[in-house]
Every structure is written in structure tokens, then in C-alpha cells.
N, C-alpha and C. Protein backbone atom coordinates (compact mmCIF):
# COMPACT_ATOMS: atom_id res chain seq x y z
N UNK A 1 -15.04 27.12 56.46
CA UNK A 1 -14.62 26.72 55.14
C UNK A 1 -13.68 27.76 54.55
N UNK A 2 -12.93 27.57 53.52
CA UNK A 2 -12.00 28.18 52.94
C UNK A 2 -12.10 27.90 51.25
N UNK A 3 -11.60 28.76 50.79
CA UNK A 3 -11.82 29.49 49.12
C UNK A 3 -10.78 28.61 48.68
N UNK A 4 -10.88 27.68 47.21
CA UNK A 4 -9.10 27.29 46.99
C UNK A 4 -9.94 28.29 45.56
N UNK A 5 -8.64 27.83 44.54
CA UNK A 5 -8.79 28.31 43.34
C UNK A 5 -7.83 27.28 42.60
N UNK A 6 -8.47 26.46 42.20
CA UNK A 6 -8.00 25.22 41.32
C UNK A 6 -7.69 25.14 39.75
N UNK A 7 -6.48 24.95 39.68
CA UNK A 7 -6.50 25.22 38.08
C UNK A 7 -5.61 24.03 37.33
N UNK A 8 -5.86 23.61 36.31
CA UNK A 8 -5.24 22.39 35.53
C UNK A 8 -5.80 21.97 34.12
N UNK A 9 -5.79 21.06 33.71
CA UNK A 9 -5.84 20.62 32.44
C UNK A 9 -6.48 19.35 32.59
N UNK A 10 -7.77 19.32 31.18
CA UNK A 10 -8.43 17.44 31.27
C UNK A 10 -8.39 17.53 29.53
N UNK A 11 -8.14 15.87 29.56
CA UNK A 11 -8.46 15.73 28.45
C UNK A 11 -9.54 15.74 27.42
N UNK A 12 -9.24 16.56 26.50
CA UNK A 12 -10.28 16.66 25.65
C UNK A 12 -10.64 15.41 24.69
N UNK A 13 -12.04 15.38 24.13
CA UNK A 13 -12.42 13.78 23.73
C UNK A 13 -11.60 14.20 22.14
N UNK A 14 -10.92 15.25 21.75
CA UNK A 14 -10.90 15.86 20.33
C UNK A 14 -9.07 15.69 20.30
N UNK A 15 -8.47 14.95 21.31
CA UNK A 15 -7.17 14.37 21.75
C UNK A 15 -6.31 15.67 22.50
N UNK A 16 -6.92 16.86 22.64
CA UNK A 16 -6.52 17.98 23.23
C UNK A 16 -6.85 17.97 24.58
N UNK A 17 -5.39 19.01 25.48
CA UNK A 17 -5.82 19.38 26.81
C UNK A 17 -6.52 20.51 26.99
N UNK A 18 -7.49 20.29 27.87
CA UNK A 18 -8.58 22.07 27.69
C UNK A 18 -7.79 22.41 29.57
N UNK A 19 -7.74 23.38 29.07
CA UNK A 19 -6.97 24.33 30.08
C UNK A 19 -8.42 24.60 31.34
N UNK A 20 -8.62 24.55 32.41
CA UNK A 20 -9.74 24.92 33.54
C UNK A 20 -9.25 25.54 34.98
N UNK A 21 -10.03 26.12 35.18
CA UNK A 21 -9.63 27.20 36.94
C UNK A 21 -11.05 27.41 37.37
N UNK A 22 -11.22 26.89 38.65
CA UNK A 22 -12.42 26.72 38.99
C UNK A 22 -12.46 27.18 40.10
N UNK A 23 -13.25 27.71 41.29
CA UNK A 23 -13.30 28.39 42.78
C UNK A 23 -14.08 27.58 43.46
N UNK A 24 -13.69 27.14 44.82
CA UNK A 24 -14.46 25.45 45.35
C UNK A 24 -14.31 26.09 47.05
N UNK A 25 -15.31 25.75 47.35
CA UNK A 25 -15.08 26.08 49.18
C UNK A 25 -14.84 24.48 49.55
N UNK A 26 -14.33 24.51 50.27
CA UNK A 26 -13.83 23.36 51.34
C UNK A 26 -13.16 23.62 52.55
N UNK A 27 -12.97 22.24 53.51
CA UNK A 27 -12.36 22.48 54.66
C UNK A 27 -10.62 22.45 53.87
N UNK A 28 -9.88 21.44 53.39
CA UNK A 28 -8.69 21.62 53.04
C UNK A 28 -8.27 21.07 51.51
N UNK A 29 -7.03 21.36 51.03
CA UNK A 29 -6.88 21.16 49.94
C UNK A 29 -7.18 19.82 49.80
N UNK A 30 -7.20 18.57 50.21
CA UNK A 30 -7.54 17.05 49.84
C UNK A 30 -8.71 17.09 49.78
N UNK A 31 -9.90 18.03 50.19
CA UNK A 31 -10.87 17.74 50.62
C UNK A 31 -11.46 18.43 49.20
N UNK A 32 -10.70 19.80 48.87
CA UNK A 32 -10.91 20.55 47.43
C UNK A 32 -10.64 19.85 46.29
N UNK A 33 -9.24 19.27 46.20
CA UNK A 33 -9.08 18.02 44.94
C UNK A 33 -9.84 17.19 44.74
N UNK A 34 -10.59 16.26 45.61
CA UNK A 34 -11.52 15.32 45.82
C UNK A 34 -12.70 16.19 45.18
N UNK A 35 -13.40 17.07 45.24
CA UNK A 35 -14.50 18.07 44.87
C UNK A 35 -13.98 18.13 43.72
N UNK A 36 -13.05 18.69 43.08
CA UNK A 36 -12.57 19.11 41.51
C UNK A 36 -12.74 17.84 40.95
N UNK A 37 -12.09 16.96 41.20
CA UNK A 37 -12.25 15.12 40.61
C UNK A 37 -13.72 15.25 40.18
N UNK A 38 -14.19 15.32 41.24
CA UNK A 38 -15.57 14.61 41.36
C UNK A 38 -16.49 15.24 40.37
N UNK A 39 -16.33 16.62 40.28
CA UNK A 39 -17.24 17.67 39.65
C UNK A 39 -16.79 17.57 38.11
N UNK A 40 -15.36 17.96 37.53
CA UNK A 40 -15.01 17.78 36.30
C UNK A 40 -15.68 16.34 35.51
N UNK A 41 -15.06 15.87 36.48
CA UNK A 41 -15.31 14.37 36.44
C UNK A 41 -16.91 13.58 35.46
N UNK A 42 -18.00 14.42 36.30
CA UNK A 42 -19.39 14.33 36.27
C UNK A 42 -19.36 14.91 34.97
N UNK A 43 -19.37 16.44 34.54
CA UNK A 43 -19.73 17.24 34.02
C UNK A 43 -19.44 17.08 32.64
N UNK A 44 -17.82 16.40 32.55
CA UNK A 44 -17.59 15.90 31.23
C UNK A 44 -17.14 14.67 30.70
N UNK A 45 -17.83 14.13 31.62
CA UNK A 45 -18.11 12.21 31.07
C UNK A 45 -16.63 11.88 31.53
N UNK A 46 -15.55 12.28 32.31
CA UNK A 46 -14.13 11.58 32.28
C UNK A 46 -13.85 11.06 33.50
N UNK A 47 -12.96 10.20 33.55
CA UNK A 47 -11.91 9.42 34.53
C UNK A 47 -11.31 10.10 35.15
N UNK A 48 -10.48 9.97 36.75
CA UNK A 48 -9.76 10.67 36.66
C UNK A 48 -8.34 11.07 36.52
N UNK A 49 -8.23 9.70 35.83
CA UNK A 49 -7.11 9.98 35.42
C UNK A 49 -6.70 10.64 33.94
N UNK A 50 -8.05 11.13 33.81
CA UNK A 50 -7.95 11.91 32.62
C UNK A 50 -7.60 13.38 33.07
N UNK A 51 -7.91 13.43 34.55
CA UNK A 51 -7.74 14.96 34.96
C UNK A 51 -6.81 15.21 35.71
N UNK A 52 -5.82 16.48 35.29
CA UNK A 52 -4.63 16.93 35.61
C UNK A 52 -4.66 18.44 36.56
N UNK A 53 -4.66 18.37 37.95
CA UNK A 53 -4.59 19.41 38.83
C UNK A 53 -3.20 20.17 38.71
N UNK A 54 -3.18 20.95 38.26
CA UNK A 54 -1.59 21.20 38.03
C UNK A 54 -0.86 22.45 39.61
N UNK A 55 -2.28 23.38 40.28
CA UNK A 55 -2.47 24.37 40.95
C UNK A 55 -3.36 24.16 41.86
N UNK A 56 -3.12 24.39 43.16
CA UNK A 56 -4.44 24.79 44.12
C UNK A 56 -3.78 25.77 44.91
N UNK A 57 -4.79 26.79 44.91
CA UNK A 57 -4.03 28.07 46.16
C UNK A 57 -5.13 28.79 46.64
N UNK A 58 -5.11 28.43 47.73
CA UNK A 58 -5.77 29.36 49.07
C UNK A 58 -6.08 30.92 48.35
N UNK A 59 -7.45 30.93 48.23
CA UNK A 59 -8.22 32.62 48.49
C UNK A 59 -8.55 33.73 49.14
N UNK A 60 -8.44 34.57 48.87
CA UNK A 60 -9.07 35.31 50.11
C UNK A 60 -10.36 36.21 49.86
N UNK A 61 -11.28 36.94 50.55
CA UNK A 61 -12.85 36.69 50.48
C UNK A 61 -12.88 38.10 49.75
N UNK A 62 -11.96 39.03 49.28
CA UNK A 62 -12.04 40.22 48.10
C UNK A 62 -11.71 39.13 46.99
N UNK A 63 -11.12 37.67 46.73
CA UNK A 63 -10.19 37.67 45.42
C UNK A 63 -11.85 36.40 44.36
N UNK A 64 -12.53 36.28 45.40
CA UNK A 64 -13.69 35.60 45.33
C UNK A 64 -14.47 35.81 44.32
N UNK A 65 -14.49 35.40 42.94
CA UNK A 65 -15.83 35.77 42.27
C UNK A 65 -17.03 35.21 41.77
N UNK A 66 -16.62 34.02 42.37
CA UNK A 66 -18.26 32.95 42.00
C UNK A 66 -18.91 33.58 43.80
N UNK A 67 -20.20 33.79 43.21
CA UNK A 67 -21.40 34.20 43.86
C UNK A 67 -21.57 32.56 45.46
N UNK A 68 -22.07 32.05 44.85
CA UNK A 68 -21.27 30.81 45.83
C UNK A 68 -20.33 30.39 46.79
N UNK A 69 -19.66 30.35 45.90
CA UNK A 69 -18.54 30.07 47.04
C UNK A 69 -18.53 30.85 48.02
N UNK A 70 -18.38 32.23 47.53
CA UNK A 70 -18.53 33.76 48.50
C UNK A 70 -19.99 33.53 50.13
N UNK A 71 -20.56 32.62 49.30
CA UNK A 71 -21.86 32.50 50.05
C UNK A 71 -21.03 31.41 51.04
N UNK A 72 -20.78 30.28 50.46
CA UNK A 72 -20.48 28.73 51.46
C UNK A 72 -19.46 29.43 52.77
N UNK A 73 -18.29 30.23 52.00
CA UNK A 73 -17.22 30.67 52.48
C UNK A 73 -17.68 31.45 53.81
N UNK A 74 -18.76 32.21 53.52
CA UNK A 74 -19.39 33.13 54.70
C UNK A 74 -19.18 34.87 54.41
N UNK A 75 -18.63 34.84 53.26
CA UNK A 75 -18.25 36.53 53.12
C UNK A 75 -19.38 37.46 52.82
């Protein structure tokens, strides 16, 4: 597995974009977007076409700071 570091914008229910960057292990970036969808998605009641990926970029296992991922990743 591999580290992305996902960052973008969802709509807020208050008509605002809330700015988010999140750290996700996966095999590849389709496989990481699909995970970000899914998770934002859940967490704050939205569609996804309410959610805007604007960034995804490959990590490496010093740049790691969720406890997790560090774990899934193997570091």
C-alpha cells in the first residue's frame, strides 16, 4: 500500500466551501479518490458531487502523520 495526501473542498450546508486534506493508504490514486468520496461522503451527510478533490500526491513514510495510515502503509 501507499500514503496519498488528499486535499480539496466540499460543500458546506451554510452555502460555503470548507477547505479538507486528509492521509488515506491505498493501492492507487483511483482506488484513494474512491476512499475520500466514500469517507467525506459518510461523515458529512453529502453527495458526491458535492465533493471537490482538487490534489492527490504520493507520500512518503517520514511525511506520514496519522498514526494509521503509518500502520496500513507498514512503516
Amino acid at each position: 500500500m501507499k500514503a496519498f495526501l488528499i486535499s480539496g473542498t466540499y460543500a458546506d450546508p451554510r452555502q460555503i466551501q470548507q477547505p479538507f486534506a486528509i492521509e488515506m493508504a491505498a493501492d492507487d490514486e483511483a482506488a484513494v479518490k474512491e476512499k475520500a468520496l466514500s469517507t467525506i461522503g459518510s461523515k458529512h451527510k453529502l453527495k458526491r458531487w458535492q465533493i471537490n478533490i482538487t490534489d492527490v500526491k504520493e507520500i512518503s513514510g517520514d511525511e506520514i502523520t496519522n498514526h494509521v495510515v503509518k500502520y496500513q502503509v507498514g512503516e
